[in-house]
PDB file of N, CA and C in Angstrom:
ATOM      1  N   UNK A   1      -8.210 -72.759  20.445  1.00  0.00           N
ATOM      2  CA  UNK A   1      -8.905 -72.345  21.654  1.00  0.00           C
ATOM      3  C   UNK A   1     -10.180 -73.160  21.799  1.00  0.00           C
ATOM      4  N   UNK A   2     -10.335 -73.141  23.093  1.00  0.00           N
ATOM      5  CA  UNK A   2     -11.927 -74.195  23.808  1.00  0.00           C
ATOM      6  C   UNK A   2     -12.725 -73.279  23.309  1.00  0.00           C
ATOM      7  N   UNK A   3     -14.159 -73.594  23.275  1.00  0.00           N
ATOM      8  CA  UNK A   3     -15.138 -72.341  23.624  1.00  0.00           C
ATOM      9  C   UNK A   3     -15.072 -71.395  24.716  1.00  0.00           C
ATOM     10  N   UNK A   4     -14.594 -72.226  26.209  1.00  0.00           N
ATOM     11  CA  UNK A   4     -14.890 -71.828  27.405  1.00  0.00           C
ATOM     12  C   UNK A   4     -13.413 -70.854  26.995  1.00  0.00           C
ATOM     13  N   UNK A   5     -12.617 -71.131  26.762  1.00  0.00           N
ATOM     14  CA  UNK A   5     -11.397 -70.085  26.637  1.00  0.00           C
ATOM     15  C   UNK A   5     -11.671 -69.012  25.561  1.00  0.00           C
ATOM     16  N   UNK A   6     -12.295 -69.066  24.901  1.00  0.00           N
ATOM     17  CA  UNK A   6     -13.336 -67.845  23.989  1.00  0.00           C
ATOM     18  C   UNK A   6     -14.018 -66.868  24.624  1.00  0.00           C
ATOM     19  N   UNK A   7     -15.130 -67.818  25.994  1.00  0.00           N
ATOM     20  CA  UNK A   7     -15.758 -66.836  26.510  1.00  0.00           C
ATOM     21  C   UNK A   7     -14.911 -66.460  27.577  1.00  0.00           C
ATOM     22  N   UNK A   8     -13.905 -66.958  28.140  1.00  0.00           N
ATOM     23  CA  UNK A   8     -13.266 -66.423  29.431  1.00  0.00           C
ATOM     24  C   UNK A   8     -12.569 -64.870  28.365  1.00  0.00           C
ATOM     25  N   UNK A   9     -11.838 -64.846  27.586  1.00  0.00           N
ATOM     26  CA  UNK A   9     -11.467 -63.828  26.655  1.00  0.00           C
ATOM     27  C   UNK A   9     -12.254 -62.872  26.380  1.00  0.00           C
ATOM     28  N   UNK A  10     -13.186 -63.492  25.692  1.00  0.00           N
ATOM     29  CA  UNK A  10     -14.066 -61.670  25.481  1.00  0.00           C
ATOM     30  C   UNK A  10     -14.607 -61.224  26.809  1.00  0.00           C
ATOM     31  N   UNK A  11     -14.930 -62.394  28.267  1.00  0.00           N
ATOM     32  CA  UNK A  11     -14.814 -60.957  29.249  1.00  0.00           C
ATOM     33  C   UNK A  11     -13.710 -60.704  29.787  1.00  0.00           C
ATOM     34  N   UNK A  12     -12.545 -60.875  29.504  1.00  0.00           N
ATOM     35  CA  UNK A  12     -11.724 -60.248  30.145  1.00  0.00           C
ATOM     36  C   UNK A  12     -11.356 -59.090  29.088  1.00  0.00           C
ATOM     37  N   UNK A  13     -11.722 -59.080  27.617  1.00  0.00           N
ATOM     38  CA  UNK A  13     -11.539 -57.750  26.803  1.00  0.00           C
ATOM     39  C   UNK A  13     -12.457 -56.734  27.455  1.00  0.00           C
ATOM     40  N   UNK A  14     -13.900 -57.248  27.624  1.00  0.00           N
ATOM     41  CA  UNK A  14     -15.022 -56.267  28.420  1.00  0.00           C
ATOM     42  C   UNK A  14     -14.444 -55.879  29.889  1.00  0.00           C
ATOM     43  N   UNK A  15     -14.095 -56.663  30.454  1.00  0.00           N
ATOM     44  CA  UNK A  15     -13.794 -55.685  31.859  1.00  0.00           C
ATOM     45  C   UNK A  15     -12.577 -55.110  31.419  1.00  0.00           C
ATOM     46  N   UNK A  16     -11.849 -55.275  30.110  1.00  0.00           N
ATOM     47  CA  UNK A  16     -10.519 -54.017  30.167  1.00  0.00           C
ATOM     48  C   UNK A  16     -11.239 -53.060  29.324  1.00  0.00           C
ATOM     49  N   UNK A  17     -12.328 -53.055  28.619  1.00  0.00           N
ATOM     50  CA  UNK A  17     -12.579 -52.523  27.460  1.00  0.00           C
ATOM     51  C   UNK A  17     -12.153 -52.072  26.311  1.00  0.00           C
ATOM     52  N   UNK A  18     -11.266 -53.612  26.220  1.00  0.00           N
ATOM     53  CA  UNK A  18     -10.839 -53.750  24.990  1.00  0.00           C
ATOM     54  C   UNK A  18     -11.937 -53.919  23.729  1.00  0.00           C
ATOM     55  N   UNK A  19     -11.479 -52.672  22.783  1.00  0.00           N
ATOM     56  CA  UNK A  19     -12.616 -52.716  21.416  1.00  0.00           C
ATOM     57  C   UNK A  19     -11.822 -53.008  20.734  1.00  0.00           C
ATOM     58  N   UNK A  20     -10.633 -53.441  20.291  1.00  0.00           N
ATOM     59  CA  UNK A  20     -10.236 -53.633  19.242  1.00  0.00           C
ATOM     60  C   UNK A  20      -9.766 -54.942  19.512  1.00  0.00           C
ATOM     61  N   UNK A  21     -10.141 -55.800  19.764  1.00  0.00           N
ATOM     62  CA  UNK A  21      -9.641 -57.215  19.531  1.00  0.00           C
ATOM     63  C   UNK A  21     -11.293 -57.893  19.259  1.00  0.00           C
ATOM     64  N   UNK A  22     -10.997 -59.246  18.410  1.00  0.00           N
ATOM     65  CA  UNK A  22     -12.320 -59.762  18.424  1.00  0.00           C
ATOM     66  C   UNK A  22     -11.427 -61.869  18.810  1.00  0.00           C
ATOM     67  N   UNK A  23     -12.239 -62.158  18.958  1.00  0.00           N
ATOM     68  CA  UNK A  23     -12.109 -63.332  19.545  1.00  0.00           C
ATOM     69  C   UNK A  23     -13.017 -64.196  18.845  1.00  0.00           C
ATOM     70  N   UNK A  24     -12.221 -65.509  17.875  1.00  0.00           N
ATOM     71  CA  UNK A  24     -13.194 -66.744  16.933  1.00  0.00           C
ATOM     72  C   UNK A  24     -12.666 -67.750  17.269  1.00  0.00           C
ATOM     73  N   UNK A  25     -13.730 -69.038  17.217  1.00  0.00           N
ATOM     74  CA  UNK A  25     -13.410 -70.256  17.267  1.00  0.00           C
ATOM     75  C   UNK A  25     -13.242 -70.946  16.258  1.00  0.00           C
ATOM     76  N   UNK A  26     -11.890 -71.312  15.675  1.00  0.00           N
ATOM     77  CA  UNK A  26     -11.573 -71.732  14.810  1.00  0.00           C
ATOM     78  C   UNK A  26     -10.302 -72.547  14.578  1.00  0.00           C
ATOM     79  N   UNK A  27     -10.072 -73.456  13.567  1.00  0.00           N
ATOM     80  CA  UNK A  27      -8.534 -74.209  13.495  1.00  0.00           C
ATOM     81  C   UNK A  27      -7.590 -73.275  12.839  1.00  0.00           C
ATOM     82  N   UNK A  28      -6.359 -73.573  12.625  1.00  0.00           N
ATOM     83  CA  UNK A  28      -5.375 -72.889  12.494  1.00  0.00           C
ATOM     84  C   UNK A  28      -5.452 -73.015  10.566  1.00  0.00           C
ATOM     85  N   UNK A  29      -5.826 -74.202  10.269  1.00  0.00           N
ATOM     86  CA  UNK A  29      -5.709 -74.694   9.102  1.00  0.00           C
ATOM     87  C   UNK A  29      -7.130 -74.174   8.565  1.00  0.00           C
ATOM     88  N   UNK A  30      -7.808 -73.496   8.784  1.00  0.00           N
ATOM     89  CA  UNK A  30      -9.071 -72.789   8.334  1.00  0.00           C
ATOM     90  C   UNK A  30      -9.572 -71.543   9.033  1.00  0.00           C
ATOM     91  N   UNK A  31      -8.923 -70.641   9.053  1.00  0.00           N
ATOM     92  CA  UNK A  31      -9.810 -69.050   9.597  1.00  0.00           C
ATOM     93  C   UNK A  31     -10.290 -68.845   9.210  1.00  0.00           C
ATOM     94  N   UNK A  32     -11.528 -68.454  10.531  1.00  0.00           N
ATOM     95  CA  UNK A  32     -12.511 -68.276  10.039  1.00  0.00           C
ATOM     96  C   UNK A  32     -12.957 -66.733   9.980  1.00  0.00           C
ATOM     97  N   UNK A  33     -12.404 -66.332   8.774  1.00  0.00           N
ATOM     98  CA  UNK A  33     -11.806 -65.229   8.422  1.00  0.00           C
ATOM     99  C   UNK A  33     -12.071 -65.224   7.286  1.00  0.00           C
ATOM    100  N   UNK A  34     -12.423 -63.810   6.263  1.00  0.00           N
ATOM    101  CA  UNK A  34     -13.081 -63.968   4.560  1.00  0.00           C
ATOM    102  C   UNK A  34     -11.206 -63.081   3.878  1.00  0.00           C
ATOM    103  N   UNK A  35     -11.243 -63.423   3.135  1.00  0.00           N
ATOM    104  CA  UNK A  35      -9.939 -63.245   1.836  1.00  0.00           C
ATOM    105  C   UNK A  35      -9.421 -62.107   2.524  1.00  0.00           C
ATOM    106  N   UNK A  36      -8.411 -61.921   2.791  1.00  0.00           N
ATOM    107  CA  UNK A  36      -7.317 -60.610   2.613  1.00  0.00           C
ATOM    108  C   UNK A  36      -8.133 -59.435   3.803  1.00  0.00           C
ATOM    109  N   UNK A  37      -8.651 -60.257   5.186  1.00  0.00           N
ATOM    110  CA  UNK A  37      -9.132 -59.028   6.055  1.00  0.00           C
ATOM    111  C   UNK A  37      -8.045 -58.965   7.114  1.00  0.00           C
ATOM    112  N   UNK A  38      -6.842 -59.954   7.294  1.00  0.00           N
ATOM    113  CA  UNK A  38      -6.094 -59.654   8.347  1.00  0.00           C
ATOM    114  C   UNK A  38      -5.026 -58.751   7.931  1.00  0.00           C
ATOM    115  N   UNK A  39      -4.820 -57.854   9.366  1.00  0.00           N
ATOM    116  CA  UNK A  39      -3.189 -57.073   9.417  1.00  0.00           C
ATOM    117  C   UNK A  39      -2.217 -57.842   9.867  1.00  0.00           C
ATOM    118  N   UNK A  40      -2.168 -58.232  10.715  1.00  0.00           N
ATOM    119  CA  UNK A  40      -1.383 -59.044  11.302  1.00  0.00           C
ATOM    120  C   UNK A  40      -1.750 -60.463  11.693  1.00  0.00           C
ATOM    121  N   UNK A  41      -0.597 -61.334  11.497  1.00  0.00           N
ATOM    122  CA  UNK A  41      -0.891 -62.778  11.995  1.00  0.00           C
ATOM    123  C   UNK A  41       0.159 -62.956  13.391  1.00  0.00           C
ATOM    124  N   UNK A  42       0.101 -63.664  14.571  1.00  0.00           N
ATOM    125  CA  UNK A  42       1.016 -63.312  15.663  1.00  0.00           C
ATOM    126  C   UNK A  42       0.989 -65.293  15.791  1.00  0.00           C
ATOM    127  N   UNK A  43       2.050 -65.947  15.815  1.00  0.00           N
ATOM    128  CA  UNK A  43       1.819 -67.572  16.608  1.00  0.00           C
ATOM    129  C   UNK A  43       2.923 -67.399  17.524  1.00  0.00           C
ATOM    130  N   UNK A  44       2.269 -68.024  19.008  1.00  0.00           N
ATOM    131  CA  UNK A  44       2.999 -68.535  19.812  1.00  0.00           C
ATOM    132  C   UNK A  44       3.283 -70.148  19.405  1.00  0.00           C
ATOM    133  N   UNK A  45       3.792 -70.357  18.521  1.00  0.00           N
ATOM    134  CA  UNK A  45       4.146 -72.077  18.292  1.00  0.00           C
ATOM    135  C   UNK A  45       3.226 -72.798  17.786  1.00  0.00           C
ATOM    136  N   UNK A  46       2.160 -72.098  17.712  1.00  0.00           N
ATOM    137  CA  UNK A  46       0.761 -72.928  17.910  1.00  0.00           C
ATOM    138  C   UNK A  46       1.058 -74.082  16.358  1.00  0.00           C
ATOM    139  N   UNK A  47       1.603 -73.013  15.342  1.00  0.00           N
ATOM    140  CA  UNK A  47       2.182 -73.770  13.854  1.00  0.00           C
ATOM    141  C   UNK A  47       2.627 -75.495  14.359  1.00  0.00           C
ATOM    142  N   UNK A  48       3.304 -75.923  15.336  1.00  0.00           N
ATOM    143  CA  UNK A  48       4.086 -76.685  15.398  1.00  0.00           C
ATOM    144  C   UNK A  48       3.154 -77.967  16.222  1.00  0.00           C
ATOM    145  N   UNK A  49       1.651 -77.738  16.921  1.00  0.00           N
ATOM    146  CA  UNK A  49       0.927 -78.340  16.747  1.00  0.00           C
ATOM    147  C   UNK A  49      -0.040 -78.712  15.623  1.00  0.00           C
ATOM    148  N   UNK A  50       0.494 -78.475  14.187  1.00  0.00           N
ATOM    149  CA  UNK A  50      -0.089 -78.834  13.471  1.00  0.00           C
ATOM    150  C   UNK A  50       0.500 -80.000  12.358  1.00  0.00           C
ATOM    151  N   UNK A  51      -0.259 -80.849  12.143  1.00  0.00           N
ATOM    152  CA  UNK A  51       0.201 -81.528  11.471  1.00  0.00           C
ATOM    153  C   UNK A  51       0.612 -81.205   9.475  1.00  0.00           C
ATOM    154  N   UNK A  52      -0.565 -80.380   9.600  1.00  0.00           N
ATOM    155  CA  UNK A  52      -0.171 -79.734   7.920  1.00  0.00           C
ATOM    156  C   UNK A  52       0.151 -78.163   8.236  1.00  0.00           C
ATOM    157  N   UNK A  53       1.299 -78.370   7.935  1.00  0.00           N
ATOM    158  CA  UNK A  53       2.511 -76.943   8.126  1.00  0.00           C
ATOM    159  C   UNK A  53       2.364 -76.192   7.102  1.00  0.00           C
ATOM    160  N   UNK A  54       1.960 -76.522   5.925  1.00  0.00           N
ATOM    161  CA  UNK A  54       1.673 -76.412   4.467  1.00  0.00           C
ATOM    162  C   UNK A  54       0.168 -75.502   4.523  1.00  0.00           C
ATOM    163  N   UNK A  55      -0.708 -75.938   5.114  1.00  0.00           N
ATOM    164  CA  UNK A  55      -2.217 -75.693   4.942  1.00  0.00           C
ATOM    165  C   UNK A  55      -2.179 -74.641   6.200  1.00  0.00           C
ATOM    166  N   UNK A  56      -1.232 -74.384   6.918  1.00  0.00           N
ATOM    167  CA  UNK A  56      -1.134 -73.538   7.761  1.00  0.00           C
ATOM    168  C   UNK A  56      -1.038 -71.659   7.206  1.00  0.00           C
ATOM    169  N   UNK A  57       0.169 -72.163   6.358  1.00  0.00           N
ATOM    170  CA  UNK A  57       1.108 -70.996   5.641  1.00  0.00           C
ATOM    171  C   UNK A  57       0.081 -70.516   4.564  1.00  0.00           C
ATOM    172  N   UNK A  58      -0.600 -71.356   3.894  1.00  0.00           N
ATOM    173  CA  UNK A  58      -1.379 -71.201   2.815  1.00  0.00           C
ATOM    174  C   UNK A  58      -2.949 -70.550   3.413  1.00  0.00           C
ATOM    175  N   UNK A  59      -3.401 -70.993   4.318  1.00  0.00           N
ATOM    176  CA  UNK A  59      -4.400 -70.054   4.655  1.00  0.00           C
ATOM    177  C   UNK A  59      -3.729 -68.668   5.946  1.00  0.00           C
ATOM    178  N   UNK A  60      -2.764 -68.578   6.269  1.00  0.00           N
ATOM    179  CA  UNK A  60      -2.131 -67.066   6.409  1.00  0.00           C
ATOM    180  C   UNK A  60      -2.087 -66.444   5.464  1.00  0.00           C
ATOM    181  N   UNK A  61      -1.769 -66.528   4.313  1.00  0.00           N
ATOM    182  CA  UNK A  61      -1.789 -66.010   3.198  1.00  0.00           C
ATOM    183  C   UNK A  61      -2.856 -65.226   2.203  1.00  0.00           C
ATOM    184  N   UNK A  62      -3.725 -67.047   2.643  1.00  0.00           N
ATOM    185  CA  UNK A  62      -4.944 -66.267   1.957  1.00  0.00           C
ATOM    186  C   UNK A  62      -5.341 -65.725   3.006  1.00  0.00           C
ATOM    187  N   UNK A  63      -5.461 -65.231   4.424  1.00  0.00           N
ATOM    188  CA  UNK A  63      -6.361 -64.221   5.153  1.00  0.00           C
ATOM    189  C   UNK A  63      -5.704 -63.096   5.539  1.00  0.00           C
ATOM    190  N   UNK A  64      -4.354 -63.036   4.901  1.00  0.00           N
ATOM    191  CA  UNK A  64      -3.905 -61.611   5.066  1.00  0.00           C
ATOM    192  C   UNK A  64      -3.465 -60.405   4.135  1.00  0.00           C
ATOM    193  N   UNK A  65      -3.808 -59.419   4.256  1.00  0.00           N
ATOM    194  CA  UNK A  65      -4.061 -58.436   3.289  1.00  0.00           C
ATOM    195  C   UNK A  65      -2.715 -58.135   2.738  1.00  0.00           C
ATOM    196  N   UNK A  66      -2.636 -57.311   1.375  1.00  0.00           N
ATOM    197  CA  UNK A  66      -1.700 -57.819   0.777  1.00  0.00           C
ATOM    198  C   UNK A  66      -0.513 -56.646   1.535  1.00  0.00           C
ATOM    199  N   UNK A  67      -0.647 -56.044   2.625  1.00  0.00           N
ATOM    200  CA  UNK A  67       0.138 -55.463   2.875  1.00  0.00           C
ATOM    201  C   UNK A  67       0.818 -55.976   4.221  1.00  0.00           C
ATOM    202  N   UNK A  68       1.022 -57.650   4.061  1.00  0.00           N
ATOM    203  CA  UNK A  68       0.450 -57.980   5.753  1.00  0.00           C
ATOM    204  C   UNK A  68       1.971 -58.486   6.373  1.00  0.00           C
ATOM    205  N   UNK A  69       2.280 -58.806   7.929  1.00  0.00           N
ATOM    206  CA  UNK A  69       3.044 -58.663   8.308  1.00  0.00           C
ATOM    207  C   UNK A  69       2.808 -59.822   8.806  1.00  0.00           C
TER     208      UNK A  69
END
């Protein structure tokens, strides 16, 4: 995601008042995300713009909790 597609997102969570989503700028190959805080991981394809498919899988892993889907 752009920045500008960051901020177009969190207001469109505020005018739905969506509280449970949060919105980061970050690569796929580094979330920016601390050890084992995600529930879920969701890709629309996005995997397949990446060139390391490897460094993809490996930081899903490390940012999702060990009960993760």
């Amino acid at each position: 995601m752009t920045p500008d597609m960051i901020t177009k997102a969190r207001r469109n969570a505020q005018t739905l008042g969506a509280t449970n989503v949060e919105f980061r700028l970050g690569e796929i190959e580094h979330l920016p995300v601390v050890d084992t805080s995600v529930d879920v991981i969701i890709s629309n394809c996005v995997i397949n713009l990446s060139p390391d498919k490897g460094a993809v899988f490996r930081e899903a892993f490390r940012a999702q909790r060990p009960s993760r889907r």
